[in-house]
Protein backbone atom coordinates (compact mmCIF):
# COMPACT_ATOMS: atom_id res chain seq x y z
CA UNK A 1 90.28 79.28 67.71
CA UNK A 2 92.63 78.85 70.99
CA UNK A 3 90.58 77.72 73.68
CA UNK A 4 93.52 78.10 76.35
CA UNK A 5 92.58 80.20 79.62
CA UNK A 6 93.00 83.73 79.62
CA UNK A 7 96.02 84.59 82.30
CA UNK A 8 97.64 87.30 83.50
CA UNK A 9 100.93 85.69 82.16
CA UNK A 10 99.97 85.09 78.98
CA UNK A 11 99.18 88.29 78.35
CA UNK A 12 102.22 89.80 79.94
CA UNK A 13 104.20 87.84 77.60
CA UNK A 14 102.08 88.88 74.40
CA UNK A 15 102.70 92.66 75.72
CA UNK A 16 106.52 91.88 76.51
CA UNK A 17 106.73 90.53 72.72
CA UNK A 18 104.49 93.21 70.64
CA UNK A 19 104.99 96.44 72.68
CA UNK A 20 108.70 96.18 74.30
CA UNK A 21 107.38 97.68 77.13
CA UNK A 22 109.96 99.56 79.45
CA UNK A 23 107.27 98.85 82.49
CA UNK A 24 104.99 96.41 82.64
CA UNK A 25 102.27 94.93 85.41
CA UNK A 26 99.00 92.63 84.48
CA UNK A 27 96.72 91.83 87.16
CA UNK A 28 94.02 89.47 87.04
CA UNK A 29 91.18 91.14 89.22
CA UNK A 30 88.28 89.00 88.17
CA UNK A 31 87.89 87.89 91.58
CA UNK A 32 86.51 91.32 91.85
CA UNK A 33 83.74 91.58 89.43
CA UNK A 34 81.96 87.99 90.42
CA UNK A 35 78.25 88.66 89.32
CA UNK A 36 79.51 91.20 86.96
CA UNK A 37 79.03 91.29 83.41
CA UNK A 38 81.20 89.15 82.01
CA UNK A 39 82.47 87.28 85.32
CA UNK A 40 82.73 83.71 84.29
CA UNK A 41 82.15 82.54 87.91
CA UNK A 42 86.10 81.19 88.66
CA UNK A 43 87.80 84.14 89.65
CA UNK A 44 89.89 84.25 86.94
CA UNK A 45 90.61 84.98 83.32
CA UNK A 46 87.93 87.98 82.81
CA UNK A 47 88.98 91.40 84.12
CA UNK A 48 92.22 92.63 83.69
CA UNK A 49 94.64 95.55 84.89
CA UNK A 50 96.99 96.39 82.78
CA UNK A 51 100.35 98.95 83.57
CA UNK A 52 102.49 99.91 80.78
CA UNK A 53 105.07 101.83 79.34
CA UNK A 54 106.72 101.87 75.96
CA UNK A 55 108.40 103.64 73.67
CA UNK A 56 105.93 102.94 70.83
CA UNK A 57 103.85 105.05 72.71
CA UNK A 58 105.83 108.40 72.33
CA UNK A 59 104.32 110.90 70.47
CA UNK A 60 100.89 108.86 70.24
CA UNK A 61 97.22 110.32 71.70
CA UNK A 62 96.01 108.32 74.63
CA UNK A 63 93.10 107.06 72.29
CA UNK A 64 96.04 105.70 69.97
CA UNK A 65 98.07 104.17 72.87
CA UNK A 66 95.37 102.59 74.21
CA UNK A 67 94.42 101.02 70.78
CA UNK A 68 98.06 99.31 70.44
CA UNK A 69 97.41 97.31 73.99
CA UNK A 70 94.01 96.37 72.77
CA UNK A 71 95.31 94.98 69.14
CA UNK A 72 97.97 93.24 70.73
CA UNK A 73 95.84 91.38 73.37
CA UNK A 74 92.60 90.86 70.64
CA UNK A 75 93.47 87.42 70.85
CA UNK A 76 92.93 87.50 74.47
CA UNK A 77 89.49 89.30 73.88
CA UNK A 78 88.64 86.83 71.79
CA UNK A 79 88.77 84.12 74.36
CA UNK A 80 87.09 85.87 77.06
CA UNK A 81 88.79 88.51 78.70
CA UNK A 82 85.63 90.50 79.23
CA UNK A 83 87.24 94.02 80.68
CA UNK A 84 90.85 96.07 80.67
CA UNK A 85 91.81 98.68 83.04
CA UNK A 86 94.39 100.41 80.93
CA UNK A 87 96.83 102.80 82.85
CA UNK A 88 99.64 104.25 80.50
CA UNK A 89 103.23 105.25 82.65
């Protein structure tokens, strides 16, 4: 199992890689949710925001959309990102 932190730009890259995204913006906002569920107490590497657009998406439900961000960042999930915010362009 990768231990590595969980980052904004490591995920961005992942997305950039699997989805071909058209738009794309992820946002750490752990800072937020400190003594939240999940908050690891740094700040960082928990909550997440992501912004996307793809063509992979077209024709697809929202449900089904939103299922191709979270199997490309399960890896992520894996290693602690604890919440994502998904917004679909």
């Amino acid at each position: 199992m990768n231990t590595e932190a969980v980052t904004a730009q490591g995920m961005e890259l992942c997305l950039r890689e699997r989805l071909q995204p058209t738009a794309l913006e992820v946002l750490d906002e752990s800072w937020q949710h400190e003594g939240h569920a999940g908050a690891n107490g740094t700040g960082f590497g928990t909550h997440f925001r992501v912004r996307i657009a793809s063509p992979l998406f077209t024709g697809l439900t929202r449900v089904r959309q939103h299922r191709l961000v979270y199997d490309a960042l399960q890896e992520f999930i894996d290693r602690g990102a604890h919440a994502l915010a998904i917004e679909i362009l």
